[in-house]
C-alpha atoms as a PDB file:
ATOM      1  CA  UNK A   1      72.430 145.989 105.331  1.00  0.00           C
ATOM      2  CA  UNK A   2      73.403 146.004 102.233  1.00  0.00           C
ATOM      3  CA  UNK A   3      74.229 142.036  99.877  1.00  0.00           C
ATOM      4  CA  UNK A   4      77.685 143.477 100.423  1.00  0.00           C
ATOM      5  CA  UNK A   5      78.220 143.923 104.103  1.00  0.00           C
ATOM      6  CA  UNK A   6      76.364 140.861 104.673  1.00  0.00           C
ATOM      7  CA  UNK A   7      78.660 138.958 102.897  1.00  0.00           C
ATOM      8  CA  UNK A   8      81.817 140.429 105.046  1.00  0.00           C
ATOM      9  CA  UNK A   9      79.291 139.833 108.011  1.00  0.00           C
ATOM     10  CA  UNK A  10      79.148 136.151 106.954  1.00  0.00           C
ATOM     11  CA  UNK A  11      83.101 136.209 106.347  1.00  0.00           C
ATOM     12  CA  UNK A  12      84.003 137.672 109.164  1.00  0.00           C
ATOM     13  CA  UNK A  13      81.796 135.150 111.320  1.00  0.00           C
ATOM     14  CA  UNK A  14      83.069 132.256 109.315  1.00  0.00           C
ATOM     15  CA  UNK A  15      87.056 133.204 110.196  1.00  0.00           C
ATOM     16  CA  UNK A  16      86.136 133.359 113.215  1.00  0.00           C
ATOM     17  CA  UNK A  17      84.283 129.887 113.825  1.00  0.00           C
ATOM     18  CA  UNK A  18      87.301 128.843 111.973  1.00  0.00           C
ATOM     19  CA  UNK A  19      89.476 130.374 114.706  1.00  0.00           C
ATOM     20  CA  UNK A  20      87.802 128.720 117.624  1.00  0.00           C
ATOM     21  CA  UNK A  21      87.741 125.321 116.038  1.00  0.00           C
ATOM     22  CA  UNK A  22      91.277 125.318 115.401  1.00  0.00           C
ATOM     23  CA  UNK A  23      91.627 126.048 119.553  1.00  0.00           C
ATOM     24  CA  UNK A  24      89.257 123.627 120.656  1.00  0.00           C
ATOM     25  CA  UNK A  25      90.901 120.778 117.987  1.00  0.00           C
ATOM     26  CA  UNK A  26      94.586 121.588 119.199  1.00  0.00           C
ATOM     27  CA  UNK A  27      93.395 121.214 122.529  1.00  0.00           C
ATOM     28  CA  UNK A  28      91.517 117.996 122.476  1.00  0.00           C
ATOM     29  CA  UNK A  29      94.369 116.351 120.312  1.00  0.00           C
ATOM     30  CA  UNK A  30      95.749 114.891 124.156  1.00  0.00           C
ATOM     31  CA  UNK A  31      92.461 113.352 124.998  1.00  0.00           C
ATOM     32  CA  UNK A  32      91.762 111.925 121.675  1.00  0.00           C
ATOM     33  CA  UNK A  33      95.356 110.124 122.111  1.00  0.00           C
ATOM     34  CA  UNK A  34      94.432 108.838 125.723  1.00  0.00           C
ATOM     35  CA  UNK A  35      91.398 107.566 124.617  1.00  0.00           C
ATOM     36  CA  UNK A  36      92.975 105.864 121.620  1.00  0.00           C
ATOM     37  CA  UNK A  37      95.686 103.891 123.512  1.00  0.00           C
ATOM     38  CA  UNK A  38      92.633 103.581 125.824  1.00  0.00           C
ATOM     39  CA  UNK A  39      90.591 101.689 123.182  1.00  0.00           C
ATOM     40  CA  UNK A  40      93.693  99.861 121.627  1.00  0.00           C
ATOM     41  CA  UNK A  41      94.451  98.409 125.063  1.00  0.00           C
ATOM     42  CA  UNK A  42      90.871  97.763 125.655  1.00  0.00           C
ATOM     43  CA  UNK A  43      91.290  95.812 122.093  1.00  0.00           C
ATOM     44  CA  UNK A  44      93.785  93.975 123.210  1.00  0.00           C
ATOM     45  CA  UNK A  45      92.333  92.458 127.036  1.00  0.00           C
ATOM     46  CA  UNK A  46      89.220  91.676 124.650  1.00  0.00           C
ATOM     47  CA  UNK A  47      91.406  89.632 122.051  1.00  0.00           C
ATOM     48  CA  UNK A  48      93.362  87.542 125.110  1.00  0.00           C
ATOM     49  CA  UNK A  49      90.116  87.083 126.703  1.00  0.00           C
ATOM     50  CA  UNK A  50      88.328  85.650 123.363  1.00  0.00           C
ATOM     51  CA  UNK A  51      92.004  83.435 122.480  1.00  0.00           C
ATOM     52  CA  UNK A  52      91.777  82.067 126.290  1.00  0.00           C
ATOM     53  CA  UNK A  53      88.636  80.755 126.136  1.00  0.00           C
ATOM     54  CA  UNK A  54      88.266  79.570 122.710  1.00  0.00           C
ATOM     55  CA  UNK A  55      92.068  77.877 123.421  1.00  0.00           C
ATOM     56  CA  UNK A  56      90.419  75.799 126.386  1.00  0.00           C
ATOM     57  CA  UNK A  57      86.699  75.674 124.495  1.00  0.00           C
ATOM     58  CA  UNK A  58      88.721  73.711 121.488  1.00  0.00           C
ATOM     59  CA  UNK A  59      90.691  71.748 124.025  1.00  0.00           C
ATOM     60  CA  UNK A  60      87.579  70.665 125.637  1.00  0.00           C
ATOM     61  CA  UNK A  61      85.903  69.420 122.606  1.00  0.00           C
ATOM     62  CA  UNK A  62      88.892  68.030 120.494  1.00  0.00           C
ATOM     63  CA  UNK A  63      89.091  65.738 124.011  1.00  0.00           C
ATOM     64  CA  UNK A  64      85.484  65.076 124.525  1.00  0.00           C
ATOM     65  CA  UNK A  65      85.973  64.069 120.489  1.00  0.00           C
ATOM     66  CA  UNK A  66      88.917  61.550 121.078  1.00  0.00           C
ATOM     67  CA  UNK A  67      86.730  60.105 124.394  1.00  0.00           C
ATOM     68  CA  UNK A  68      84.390  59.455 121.655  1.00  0.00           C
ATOM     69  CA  UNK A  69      86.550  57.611 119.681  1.00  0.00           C
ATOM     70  CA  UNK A  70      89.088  55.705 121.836  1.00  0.00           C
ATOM     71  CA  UNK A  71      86.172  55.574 124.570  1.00  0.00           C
ATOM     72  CA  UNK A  72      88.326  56.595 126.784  1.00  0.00           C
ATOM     73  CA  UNK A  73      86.118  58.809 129.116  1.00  0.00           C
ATOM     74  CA  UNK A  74      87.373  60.938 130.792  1.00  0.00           C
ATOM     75  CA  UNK A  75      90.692  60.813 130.527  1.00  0.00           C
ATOM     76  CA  UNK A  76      90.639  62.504 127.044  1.00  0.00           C
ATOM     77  CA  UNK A  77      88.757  65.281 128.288  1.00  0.00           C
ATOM     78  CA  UNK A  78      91.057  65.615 131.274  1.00  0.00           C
ATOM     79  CA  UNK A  79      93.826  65.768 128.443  1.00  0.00           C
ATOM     80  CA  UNK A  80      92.171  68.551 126.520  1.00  0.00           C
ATOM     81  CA  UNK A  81      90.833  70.604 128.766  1.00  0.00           C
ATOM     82  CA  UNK A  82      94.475  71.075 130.043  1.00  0.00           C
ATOM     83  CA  UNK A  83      96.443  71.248 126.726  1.00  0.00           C
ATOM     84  CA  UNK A  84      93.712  74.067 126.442  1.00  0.00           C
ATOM     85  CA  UNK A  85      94.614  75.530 129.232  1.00  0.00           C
ATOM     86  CA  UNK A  86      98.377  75.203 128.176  1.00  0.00           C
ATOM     87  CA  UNK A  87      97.744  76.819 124.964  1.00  0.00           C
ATOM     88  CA  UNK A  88      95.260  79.599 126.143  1.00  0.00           C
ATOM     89  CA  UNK A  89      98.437  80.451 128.591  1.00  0.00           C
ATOM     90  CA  UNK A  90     101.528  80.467 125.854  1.00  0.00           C
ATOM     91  CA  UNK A  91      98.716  82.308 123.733  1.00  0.00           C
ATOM     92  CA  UNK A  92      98.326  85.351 126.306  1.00  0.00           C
ATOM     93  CA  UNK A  93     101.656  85.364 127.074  1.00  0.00           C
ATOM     94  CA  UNK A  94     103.062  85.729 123.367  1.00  0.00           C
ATOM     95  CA  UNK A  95      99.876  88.540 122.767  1.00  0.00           C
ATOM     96  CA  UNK A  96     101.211  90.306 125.979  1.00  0.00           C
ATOM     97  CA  UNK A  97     104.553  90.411 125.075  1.00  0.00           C
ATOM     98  CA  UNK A  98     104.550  91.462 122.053  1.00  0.00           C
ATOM     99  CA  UNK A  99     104.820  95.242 120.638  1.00  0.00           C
ATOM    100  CA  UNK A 100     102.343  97.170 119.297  1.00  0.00           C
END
């Protein structure tokens, strides 16, 4: 072959390629959206999980921290652990209901 006809060779092949990556991106445009709400939603149960424990985690020690203080063992504790608690519920809550 001629520097020519190799060239067109080489065109030819590269429309080609071309052609069948335009199929195979139209068709995995779905899948790439499923997986993407997928990972967003994933995301998300990862975020509540983190806010409800730190919510109760902070809870805990800000009352451990005031048993300290007052020495009021354990009622302050008690008291944190369940504003906590509270919190890390009104926390989920809000993240769940809200839009994304």
């Amino acid at each position: 072959m001629t520097g020519r006809s190799d060239h067109e060779d080489l065109e030819r092949r590269l429309a080609r390629f071309d052609k069948k990556l335009v199929r195979s991106q139209s068709k995995a445009e779905p899948d790439d959206d499923l997986h993407a709400h997928r990972r967003r939603q994933r995301q998300r149960a990862g975020r509540m999980v983190s806010d409800f424990i730190a919510a109760i985690l902070v809870g805990a020690f800000l009352g451990y921290m005031i048993d300290r203080v007052f020495s009021l063992s354990p009622f302050g504790l008690v008291t944190g652990v369940a504003l906590g608690f509270a919190s890390a519920i009104f926390i989920i809550t809000r993240t769940a209901s809200s839009s994304e």
